[in-house]
N, C-alpha and C. Protein backbone atom coordinates (compact mmCIF):
# COMPACT_ATOMS: atom_id res chain seq x y z
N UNK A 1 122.86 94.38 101.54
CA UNK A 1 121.61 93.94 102.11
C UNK A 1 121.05 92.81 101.24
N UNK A 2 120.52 91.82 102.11
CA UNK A 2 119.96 90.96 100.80
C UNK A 2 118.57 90.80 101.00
N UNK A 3 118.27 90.84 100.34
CA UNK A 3 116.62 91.01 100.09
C UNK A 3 116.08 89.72 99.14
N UNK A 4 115.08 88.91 99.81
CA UNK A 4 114.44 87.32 99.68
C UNK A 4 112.53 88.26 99.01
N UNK A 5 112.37 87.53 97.91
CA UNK A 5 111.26 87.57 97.48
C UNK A 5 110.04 85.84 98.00
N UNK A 6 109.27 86.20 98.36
CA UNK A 6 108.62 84.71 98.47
C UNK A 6 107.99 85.01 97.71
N UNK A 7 107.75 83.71 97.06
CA UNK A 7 107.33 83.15 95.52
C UNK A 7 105.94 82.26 96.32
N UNK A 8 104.73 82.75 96.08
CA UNK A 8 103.62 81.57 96.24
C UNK A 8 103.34 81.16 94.60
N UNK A 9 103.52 79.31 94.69
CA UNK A 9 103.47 78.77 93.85
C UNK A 9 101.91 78.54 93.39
N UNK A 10 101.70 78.92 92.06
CA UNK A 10 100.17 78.74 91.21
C UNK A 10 99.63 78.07 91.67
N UNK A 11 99.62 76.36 92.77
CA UNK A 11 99.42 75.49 92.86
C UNK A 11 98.55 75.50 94.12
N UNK A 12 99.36 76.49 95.24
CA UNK A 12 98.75 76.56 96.79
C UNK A 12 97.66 76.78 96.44
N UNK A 13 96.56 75.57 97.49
CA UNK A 13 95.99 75.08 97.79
C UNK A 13 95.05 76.26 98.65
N UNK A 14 95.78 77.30 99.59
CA UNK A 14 95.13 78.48 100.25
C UNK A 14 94.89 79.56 99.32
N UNK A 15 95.70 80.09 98.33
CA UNK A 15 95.69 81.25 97.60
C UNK A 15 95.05 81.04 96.35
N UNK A 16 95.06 79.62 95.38
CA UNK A 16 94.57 79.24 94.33
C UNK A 16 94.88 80.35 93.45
N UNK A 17 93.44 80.50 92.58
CA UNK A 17 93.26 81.57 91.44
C UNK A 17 94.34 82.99 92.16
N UNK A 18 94.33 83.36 93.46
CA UNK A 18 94.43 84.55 94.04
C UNK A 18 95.45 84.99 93.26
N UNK A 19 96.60 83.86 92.80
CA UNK A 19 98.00 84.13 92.91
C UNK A 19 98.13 85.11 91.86
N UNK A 20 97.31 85.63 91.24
CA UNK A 20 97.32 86.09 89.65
C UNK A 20 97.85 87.36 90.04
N UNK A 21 97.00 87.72 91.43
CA UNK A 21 97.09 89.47 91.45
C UNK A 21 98.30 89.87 91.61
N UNK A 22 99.44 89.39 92.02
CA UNK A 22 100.64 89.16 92.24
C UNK A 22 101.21 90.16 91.15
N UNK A 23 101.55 89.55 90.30
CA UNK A 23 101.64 90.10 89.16
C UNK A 23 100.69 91.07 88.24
N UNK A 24 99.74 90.94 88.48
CA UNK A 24 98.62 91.91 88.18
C UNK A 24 98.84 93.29 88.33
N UNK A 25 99.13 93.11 89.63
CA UNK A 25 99.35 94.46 90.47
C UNK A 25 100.41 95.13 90.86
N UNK A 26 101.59 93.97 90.20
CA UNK A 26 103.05 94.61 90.64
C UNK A 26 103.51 94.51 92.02
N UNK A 27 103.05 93.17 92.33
CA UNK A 27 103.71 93.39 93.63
C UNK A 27 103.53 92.01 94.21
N UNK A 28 104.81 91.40 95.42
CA UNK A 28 105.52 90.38 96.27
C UNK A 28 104.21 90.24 97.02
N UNK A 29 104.10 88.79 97.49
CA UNK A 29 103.47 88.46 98.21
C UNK A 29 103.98 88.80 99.89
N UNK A 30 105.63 88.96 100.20
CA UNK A 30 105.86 89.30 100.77
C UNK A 30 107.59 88.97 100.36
N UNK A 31 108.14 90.18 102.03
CA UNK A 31 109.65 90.02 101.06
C UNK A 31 110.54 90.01 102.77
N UNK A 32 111.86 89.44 102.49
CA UNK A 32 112.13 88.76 103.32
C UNK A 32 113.71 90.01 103.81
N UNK A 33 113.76 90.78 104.80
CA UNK A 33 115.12 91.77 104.76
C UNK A 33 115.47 91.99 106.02
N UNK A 34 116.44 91.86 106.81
CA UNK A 34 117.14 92.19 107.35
C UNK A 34 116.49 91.91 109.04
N UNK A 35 116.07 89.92 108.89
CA UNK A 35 115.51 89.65 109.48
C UNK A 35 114.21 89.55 110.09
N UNK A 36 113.66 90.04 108.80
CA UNK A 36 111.83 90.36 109.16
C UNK A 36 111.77 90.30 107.64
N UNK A 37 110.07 89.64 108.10
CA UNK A 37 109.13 89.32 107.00
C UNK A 37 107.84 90.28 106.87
N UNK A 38 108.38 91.02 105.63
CA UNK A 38 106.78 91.92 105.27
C UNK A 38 105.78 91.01 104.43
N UNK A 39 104.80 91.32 104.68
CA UNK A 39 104.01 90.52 104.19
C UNK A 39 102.83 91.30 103.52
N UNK A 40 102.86 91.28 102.29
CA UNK A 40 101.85 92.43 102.15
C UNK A 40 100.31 91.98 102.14
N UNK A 41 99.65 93.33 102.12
CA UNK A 41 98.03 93.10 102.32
C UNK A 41 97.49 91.86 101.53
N UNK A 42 96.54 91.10 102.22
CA UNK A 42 96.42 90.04 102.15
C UNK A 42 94.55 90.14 102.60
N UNK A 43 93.49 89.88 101.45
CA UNK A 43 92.56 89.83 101.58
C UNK A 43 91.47 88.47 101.63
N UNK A 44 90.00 88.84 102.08
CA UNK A 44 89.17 87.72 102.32
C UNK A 44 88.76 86.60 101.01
N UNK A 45 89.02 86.58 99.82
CA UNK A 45 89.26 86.33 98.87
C UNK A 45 89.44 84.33 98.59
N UNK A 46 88.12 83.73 98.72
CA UNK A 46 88.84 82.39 98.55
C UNK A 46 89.42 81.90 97.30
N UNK A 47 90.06 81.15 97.58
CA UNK A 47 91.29 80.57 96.57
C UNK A 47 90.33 80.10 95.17
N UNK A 48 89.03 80.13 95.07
CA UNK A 48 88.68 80.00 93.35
C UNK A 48 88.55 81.58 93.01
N UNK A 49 88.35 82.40 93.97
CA UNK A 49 88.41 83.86 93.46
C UNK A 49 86.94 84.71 94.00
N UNK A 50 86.36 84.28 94.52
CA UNK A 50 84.88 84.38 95.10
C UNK A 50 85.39 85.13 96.45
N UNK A 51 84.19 86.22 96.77
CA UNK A 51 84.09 86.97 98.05
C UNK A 51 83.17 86.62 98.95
N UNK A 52 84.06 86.39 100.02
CA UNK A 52 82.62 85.90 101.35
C UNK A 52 81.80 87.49 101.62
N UNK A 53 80.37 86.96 101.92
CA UNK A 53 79.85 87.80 102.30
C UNK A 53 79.86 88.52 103.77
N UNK A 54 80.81 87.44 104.77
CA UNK A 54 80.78 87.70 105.74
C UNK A 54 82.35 88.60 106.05
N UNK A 55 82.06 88.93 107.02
CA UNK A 55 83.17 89.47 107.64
C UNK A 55 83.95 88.24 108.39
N UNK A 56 83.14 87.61 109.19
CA UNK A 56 84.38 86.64 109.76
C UNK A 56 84.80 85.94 108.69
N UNK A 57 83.96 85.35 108.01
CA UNK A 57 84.96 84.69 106.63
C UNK A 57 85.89 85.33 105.82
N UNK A 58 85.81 86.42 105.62
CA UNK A 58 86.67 87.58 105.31
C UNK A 58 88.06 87.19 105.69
N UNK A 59 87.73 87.86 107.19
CA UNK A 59 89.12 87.46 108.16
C UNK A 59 89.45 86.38 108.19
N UNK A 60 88.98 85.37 108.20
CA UNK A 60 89.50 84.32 109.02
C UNK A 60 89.86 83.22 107.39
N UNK A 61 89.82 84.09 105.87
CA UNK A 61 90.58 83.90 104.76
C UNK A 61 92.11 84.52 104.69
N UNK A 62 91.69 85.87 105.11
CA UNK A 62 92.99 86.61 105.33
C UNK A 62 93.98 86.10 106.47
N UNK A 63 93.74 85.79 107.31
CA UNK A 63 94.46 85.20 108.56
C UNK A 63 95.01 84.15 107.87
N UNK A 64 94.18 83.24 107.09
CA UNK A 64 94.80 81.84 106.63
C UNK A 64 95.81 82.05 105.64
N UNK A 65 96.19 82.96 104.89
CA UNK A 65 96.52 83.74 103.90
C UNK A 65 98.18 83.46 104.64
N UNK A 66 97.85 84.96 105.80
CA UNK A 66 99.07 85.02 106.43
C UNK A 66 99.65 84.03 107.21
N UNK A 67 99.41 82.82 107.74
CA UNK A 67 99.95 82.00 108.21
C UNK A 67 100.69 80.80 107.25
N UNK A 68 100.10 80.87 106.06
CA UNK A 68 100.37 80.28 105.25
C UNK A 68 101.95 80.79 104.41
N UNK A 69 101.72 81.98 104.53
CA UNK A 69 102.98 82.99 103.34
C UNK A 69 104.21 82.29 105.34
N UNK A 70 103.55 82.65 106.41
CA UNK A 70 104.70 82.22 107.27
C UNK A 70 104.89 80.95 107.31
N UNK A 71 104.34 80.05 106.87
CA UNK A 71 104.86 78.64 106.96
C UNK A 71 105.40 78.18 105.96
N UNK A 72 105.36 78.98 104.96
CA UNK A 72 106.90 78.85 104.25
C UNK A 72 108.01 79.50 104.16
N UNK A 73 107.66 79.81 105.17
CA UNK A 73 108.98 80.43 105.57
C UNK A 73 109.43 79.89 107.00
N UNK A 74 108.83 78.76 107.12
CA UNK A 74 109.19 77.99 108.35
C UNK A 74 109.21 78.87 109.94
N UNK A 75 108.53 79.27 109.89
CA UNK A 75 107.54 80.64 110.71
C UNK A 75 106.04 80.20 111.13
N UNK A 76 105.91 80.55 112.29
CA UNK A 76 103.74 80.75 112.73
C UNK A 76 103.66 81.81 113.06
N UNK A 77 101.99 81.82 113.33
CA UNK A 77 101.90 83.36 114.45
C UNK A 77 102.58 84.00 114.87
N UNK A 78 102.96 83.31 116.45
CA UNK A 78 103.90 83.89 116.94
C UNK A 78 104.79 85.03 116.69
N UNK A 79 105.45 84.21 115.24
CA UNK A 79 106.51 86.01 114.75
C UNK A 79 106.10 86.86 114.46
N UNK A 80 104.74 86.74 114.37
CA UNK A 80 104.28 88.10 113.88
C UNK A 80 104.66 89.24 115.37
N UNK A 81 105.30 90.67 114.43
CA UNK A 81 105.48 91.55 115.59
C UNK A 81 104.33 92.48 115.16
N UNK A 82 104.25 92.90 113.84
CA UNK A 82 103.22 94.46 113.71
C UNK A 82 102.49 93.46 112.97
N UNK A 83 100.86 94.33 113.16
CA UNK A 83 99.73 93.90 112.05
C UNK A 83 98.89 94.96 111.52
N UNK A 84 98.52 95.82 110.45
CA UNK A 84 97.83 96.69 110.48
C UNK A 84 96.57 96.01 109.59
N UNK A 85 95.42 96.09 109.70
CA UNK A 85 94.10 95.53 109.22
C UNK A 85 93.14 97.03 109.14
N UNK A 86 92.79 96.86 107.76
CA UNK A 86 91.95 98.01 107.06
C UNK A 86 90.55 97.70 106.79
N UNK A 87 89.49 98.33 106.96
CA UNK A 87 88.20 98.01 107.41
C UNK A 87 87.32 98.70 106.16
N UNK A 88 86.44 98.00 106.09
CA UNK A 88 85.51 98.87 104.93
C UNK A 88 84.59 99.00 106.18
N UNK A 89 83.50 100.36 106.47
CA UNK A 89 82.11 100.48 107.27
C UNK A 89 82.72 99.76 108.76
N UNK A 90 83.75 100.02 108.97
CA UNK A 90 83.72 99.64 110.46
C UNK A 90 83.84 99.90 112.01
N UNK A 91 82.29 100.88 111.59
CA UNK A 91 81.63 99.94 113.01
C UNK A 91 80.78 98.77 113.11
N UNK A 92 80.15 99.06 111.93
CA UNK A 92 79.16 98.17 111.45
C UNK A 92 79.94 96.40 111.61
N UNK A 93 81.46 96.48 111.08
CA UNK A 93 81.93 95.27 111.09
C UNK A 93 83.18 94.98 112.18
N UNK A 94 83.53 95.83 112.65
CA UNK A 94 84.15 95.79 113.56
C UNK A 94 84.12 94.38 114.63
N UNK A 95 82.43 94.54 115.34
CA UNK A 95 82.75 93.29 116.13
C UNK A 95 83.07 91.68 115.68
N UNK A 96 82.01 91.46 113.80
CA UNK A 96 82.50 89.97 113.83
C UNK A 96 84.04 89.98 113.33
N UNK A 97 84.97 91.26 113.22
CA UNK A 97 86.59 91.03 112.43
C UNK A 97 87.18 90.64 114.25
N UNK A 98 86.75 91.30 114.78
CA UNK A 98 87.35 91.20 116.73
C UNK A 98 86.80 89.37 116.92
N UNK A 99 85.67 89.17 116.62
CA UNK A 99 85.14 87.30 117.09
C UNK A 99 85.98 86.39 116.51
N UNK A 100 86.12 86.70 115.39
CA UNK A 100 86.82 86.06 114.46
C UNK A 100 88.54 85.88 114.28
N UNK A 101 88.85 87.13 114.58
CA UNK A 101 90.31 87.14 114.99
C UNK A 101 90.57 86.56 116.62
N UNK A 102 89.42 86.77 117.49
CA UNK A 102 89.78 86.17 118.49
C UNK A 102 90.01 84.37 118.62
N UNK A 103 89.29 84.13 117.56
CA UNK A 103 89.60 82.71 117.29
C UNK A 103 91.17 82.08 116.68
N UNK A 104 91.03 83.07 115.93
CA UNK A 104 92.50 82.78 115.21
C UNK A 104 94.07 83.20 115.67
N UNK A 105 94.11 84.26 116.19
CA UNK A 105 95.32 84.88 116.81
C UNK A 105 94.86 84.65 118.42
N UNK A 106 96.64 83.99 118.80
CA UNK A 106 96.81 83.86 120.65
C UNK A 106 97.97 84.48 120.52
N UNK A 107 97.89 84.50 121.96
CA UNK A 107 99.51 85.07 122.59
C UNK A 107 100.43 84.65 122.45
N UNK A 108 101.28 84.64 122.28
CA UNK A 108 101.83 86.40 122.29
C UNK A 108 101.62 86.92 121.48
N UNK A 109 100.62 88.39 121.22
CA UNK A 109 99.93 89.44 120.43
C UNK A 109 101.11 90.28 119.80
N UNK A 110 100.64 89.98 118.53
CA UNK A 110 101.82 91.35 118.05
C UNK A 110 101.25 92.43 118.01
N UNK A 111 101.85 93.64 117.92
CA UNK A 111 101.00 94.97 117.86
C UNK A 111 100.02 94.79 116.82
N UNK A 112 99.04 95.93 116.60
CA UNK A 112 98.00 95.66 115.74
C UNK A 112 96.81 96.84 115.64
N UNK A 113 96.99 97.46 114.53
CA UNK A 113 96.59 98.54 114.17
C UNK A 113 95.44 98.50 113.57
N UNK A 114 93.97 99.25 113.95
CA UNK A 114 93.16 98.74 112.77
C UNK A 114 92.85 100.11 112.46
N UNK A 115 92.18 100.45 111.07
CA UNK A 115 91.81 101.44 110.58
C UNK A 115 91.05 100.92 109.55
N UNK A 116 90.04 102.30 109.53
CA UNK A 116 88.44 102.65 108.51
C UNK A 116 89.21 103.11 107.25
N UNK A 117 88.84 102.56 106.35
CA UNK A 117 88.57 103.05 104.83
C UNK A 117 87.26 102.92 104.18
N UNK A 118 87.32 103.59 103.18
CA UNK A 118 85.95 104.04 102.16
C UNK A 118 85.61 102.71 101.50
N UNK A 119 86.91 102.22 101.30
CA UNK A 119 86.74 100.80 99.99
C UNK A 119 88.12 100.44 99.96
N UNK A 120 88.11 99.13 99.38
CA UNK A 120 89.18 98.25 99.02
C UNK A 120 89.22 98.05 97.09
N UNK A 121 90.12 97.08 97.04
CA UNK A 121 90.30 96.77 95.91
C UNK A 121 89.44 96.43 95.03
N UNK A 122 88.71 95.79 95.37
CA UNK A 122 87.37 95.14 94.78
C UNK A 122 86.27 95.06 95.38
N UNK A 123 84.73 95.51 95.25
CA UNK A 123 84.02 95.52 95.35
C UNK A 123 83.29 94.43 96.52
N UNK A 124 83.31 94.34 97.72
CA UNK A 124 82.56 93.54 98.56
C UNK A 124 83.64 93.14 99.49
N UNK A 125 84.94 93.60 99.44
CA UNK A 125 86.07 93.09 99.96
C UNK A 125 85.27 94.17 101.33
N UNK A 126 86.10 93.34 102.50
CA UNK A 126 85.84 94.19 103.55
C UNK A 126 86.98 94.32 104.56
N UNK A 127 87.54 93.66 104.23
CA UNK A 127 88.81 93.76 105.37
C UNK A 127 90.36 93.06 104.29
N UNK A 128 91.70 94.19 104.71
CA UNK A 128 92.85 93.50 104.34
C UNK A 128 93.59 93.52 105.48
N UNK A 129 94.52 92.34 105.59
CA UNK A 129 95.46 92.70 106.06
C UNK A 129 96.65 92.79 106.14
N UNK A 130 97.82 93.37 106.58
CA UNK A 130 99.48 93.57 106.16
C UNK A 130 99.50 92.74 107.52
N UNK A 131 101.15 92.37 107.31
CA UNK A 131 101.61 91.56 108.57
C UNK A 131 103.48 91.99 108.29
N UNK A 132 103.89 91.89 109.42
CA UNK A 132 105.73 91.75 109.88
C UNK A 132 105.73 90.77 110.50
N UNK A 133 106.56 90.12 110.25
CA UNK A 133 107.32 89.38 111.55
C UNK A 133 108.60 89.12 111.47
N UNK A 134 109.12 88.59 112.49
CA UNK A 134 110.50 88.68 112.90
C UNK A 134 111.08 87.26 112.86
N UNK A 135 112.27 86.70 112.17
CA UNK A 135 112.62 85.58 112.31
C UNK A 135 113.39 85.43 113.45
N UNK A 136 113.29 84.54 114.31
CA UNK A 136 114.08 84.27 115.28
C UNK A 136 115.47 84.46 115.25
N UNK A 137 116.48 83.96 113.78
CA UNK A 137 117.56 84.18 113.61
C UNK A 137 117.89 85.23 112.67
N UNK A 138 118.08 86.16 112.94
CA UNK A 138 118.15 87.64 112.39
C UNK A 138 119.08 87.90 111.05
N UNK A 139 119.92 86.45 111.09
CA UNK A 139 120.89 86.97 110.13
C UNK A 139 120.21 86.36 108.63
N UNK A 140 119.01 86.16 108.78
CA UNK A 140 118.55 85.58 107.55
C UNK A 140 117.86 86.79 106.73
């Protein structure tokens, strides 16, 4: 089996400071096996290291996050097949993560799971999200 680590370089321009946690925390930004791309949780977090207060800014950091880890991998949207997105208080935030993702994600929808938690990683975070997708040519 061969198994591809993606490397986000210190430098990106979307992730900035972020890239630290990487290593912080023991863990791939995402990893590349047996024709699909995991992508791990990926939060609202802008690239000097600062938390939006909003929820759509939240999301619509995290979204940029994941399109970004797929475009280097010469990948968009599209491949995405599964998405699971974790919520701090949400009902309360529920509708602007739905406004906000409706802006950002079109069809074709990959599946997409959301679920309530107590808390995240850090303090004011409100939404993460994981992503899969599928490369078109499988044998990669």
């Amino acid at each position: 089996m061969t198994v591809h680590t993606v490397e986000i370089p210190e430098n990106n321009a979307v992730f900035g400071e972020t890239t630290n946690a990487f290593a912080s925390f023991g863990y791939s930004a995402a990893v590349r096996a047996h024709g699909l791309l995991f992508i791990a949780g990926t939060i609202g977090r802008r690239a000097d290291g600062t938390i939006p207060d909003t929820i759509e800014e939240q999301t619509e950091i995290a979204v940029r996050k994941i399109e970004e880890i797929l475009r280097m991998e010469n990948l968009d949207m599209s491949a995405l097949v599964d998405v699971t997105s974790y919520h701090v208080d949400i009902r309360r935030h529920l509708p602007g993560f739905i406004k906000a993702k409706q802006h950002l994600v079109e069809a074709p929808y990959p599946t997409w799971t959301i679920i309530g938690v107590s808390g995240l990683a850090s303090p004011g975070l409100l939404v993460e999200v994981r992503a899969t997708a599928a490369y078109p040519d499988a044998s990669r």
